[in-house]
N, C-alpha and C. Protein backbone atom coordinates (compact mmCIF):
# COMPACT_ATOMS: atom_id res chain seq x y z
N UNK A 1 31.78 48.13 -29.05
CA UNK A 1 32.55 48.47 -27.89
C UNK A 1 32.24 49.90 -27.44
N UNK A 2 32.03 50.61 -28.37
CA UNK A 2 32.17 52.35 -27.62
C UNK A 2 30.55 52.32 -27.51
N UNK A 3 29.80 51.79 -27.67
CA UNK A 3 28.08 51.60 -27.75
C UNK A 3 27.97 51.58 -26.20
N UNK A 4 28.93 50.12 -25.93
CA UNK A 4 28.98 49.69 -24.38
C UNK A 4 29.30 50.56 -23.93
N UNK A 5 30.38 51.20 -23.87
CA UNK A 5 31.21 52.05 -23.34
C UNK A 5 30.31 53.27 -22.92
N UNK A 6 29.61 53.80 -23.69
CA UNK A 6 28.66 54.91 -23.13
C UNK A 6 27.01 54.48 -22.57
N UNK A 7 27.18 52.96 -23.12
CA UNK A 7 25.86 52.88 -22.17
C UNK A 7 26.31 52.41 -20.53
N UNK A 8 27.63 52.05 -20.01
CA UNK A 8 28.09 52.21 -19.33
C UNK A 8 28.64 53.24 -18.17
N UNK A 9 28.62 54.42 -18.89
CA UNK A 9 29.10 55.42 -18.53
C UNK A 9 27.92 55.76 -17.97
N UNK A 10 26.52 55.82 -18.90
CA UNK A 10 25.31 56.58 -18.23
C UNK A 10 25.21 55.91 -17.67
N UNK A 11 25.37 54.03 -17.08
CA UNK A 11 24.37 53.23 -16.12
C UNK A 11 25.27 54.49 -15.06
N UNK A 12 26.95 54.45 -14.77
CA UNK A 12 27.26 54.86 -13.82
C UNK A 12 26.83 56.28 -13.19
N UNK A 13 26.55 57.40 -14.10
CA UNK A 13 26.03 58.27 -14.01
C UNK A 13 24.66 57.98 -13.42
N UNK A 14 23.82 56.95 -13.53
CA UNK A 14 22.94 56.92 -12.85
C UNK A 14 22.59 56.50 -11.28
N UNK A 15 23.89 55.90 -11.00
CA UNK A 15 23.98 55.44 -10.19
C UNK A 15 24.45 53.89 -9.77
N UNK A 16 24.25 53.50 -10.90
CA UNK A 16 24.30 51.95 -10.98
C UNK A 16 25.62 51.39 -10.95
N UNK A 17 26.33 50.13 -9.71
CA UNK A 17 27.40 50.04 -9.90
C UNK A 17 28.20 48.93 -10.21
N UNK A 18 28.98 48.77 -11.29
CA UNK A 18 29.75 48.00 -12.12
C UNK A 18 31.16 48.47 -11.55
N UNK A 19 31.39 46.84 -11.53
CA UNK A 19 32.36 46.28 -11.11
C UNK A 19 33.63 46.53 -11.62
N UNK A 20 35.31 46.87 -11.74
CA UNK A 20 36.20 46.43 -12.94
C UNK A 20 35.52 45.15 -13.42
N UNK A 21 35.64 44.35 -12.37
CA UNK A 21 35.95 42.62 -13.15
C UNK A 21 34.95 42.68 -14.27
N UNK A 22 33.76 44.05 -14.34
CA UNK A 22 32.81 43.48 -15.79
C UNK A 22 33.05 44.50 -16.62
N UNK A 23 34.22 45.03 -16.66
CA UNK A 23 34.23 45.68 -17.76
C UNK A 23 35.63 45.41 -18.41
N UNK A 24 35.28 44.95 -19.51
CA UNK A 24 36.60 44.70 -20.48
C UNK A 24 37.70 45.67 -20.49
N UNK A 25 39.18 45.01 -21.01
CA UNK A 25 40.27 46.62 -20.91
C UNK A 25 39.81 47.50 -22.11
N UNK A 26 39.77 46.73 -23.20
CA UNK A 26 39.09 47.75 -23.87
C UNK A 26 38.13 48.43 -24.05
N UNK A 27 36.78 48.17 -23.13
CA UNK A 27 35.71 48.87 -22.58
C UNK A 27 36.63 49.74 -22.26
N UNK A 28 37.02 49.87 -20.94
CA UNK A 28 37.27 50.41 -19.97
C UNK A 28 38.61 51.61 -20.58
N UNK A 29 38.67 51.56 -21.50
CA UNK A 29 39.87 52.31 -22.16
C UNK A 29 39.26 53.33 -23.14
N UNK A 30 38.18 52.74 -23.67
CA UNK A 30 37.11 53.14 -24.85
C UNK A 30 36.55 54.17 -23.42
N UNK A 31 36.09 53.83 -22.76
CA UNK A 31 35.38 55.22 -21.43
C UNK A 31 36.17 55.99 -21.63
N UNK A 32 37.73 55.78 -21.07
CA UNK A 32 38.37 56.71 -20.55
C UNK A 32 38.83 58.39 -21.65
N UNK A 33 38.69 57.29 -23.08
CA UNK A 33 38.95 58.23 -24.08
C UNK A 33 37.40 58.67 -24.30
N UNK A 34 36.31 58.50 -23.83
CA UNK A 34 35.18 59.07 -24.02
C UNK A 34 35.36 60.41 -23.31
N UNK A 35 36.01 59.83 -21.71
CA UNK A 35 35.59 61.26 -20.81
C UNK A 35 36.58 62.46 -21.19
N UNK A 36 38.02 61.67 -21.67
CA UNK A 36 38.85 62.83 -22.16
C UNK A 36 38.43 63.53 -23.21
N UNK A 37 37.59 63.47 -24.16
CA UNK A 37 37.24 64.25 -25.21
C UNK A 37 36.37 65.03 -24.94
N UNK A 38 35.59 64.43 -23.72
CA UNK A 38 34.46 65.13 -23.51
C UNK A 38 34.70 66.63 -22.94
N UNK A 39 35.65 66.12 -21.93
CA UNK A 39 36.49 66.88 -21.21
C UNK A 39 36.65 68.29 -21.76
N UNK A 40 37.62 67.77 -23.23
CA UNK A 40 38.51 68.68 -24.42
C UNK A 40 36.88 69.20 -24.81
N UNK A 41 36.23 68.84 -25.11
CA UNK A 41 34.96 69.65 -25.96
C UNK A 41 35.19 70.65 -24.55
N UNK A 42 34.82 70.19 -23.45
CA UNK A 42 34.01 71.16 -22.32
C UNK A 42 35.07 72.35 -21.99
N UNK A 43 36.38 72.40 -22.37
CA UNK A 43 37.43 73.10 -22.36
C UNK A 43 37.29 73.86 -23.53
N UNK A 44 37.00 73.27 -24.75
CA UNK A 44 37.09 74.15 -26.25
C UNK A 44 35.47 75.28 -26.01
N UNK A 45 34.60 74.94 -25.18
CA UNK A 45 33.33 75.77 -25.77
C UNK A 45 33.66 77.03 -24.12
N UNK A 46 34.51 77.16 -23.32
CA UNK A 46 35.05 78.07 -22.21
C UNK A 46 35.54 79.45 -23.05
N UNK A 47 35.04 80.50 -22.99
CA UNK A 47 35.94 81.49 -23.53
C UNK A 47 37.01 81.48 -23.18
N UNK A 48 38.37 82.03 -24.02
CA UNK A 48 39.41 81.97 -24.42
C UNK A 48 40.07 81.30 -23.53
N UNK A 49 39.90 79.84 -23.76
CA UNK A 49 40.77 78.91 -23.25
C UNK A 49 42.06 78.75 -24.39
N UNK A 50 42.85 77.99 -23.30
CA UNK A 50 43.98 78.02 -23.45
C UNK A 50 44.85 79.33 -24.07
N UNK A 51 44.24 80.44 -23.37
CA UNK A 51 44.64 81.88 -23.75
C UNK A 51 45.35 82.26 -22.19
């Protein structure tokens, strides 16, 4: 599932476009906690965040 989930993410990043109806809830849940972490990394490496 999270395999999909990020080879998903890059088709969209590439451009390529998928539908909801083809992506499972738990795909589609497995992304969402992909981009939030990613997010949190891209927030943790900012000097003195959350300062």
């Amino acid at each position: 599932m999270i395999r999909r989930a990020l080879d998903m993410r890059t088709a969209l990043k590439l451009g390529i476009r998928i539908s909801l109806d083809e992506i499972r809830a738990d795909e589609f849940i497995a992304m969402q906690i992909l981009e939030e972490e990613r997010d949190r990394h891209e927030r943790e490496k900012l000097p003195n965040h959350g300062e």
